[in-house]
Protein backbone atom coordinates (compact mmCIF):
# COMPACT_ATOMS: atom_id res chain seq x y z
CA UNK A 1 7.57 106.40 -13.14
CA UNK A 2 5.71 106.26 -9.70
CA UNK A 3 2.87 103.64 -10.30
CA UNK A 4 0.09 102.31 -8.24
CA UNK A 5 -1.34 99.14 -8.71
CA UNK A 6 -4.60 98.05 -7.61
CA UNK A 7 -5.94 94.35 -7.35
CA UNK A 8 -9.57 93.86 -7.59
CA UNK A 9 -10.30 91.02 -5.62
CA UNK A 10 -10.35 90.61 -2.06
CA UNK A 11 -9.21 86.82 -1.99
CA UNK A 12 -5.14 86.01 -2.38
CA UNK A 13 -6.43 83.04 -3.80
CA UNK A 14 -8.19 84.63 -6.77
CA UNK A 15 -5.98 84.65 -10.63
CA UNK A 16 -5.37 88.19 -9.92
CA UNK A 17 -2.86 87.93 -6.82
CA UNK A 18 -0.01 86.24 -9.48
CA UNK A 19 -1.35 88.57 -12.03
CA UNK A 20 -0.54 91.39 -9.31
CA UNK A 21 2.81 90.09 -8.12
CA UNK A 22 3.87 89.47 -12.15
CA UNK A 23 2.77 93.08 -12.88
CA UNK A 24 5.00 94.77 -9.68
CA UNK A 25 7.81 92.70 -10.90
CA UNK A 26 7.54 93.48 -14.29
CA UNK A 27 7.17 97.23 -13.59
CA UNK A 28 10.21 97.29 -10.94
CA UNK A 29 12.32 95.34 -12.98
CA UNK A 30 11.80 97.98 -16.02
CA UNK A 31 12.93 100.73 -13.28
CA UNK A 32 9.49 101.85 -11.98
CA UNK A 33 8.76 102.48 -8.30
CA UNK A 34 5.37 100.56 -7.46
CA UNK A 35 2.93 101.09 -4.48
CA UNK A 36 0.31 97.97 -4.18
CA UNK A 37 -3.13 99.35 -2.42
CA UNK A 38 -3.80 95.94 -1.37
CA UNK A 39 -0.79 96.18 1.24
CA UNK A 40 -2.08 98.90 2.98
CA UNK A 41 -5.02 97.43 4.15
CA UNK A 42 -7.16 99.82 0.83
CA UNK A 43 -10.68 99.04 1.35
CA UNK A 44 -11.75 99.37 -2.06
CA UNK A 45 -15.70 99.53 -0.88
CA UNK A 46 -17.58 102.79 0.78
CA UNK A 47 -19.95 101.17 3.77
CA UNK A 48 -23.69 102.15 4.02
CA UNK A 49 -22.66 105.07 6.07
CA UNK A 50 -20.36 106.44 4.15
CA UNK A 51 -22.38 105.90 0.43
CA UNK A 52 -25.33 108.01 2.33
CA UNK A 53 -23.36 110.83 3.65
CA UNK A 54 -21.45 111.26 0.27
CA UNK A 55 -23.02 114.77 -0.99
CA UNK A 56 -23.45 115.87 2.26
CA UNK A 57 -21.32 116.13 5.13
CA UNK A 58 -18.52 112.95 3.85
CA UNK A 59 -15.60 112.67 6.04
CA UNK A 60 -12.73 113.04 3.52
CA UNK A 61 -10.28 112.77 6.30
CA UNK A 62 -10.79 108.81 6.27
CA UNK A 63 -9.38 108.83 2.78
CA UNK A 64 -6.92 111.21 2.84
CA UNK A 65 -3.80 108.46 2.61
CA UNK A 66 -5.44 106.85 -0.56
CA UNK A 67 -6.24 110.37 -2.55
CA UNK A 68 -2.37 111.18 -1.72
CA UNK A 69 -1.30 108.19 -3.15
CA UNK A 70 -3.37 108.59 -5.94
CA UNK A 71 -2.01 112.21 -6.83
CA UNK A 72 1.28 110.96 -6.58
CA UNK A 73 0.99 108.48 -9.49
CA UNK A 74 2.28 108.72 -13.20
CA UNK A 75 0.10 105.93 -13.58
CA UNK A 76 -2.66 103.94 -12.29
CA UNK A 77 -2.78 99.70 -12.92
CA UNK A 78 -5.77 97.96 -12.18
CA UNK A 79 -5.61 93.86 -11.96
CA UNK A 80 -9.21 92.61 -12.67
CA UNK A 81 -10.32 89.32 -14.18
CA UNK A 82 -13.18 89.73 -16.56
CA UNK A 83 -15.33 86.98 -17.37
CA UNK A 84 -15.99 86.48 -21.25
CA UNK A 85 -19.73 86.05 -20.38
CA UNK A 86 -19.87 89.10 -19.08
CA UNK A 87 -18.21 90.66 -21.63
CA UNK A 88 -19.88 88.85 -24.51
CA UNK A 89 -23.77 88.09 -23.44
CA UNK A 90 -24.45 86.40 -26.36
CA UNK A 91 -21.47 83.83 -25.73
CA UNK A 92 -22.78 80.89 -27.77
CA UNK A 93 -24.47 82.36 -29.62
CA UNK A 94 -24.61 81.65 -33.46
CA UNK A 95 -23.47 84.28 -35.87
């Protein structure tokens, strides 16, 4: 299976850059062909420009590479660290 991992953070000194490189490994070792965003340069981020021209005249062209790659995957893996607070706002909280 063809899959494509994406990191979600910027910095290769966040948690999820070993979190990334244990994923590829664990997914090429098990026989699956992996393409990391991150190493070709993926800006994961549209720019003012390109958020206000987005329903009207958006230049698909600069993403072409990324919507290939992303047609071409069995399966997409996202590598993002989640806080608990914000996944539980009432951390602390008595029940």
């Amino acid at each position: 299976m063809h899959c494509l991992v994406v990191r979600a953070h910027p910095l290769s000194e966040s948690l999820c850059t070993p979190l990334t490189t244990h994923v590829v490994s664990v997914l090429e070792r098990t026989g699956h062909t992996v393409e990391d965003l991150y190493a070709h340069a993926f800006a994961p981020a549209l720019t003012a420009e390109e958020r206000h021209s987005y329903f009207e005249h958006y230049a698909g062209q600069q993403v072409t590479a990324e919507i290939e790659r992303l047609l071409a995957a069995e399966a997409v893996v996202l590598v993002r660290i989640e806080r608990a607070s914000e996944r539980w706002p009432a951390q602390g909280a008595r029940l």
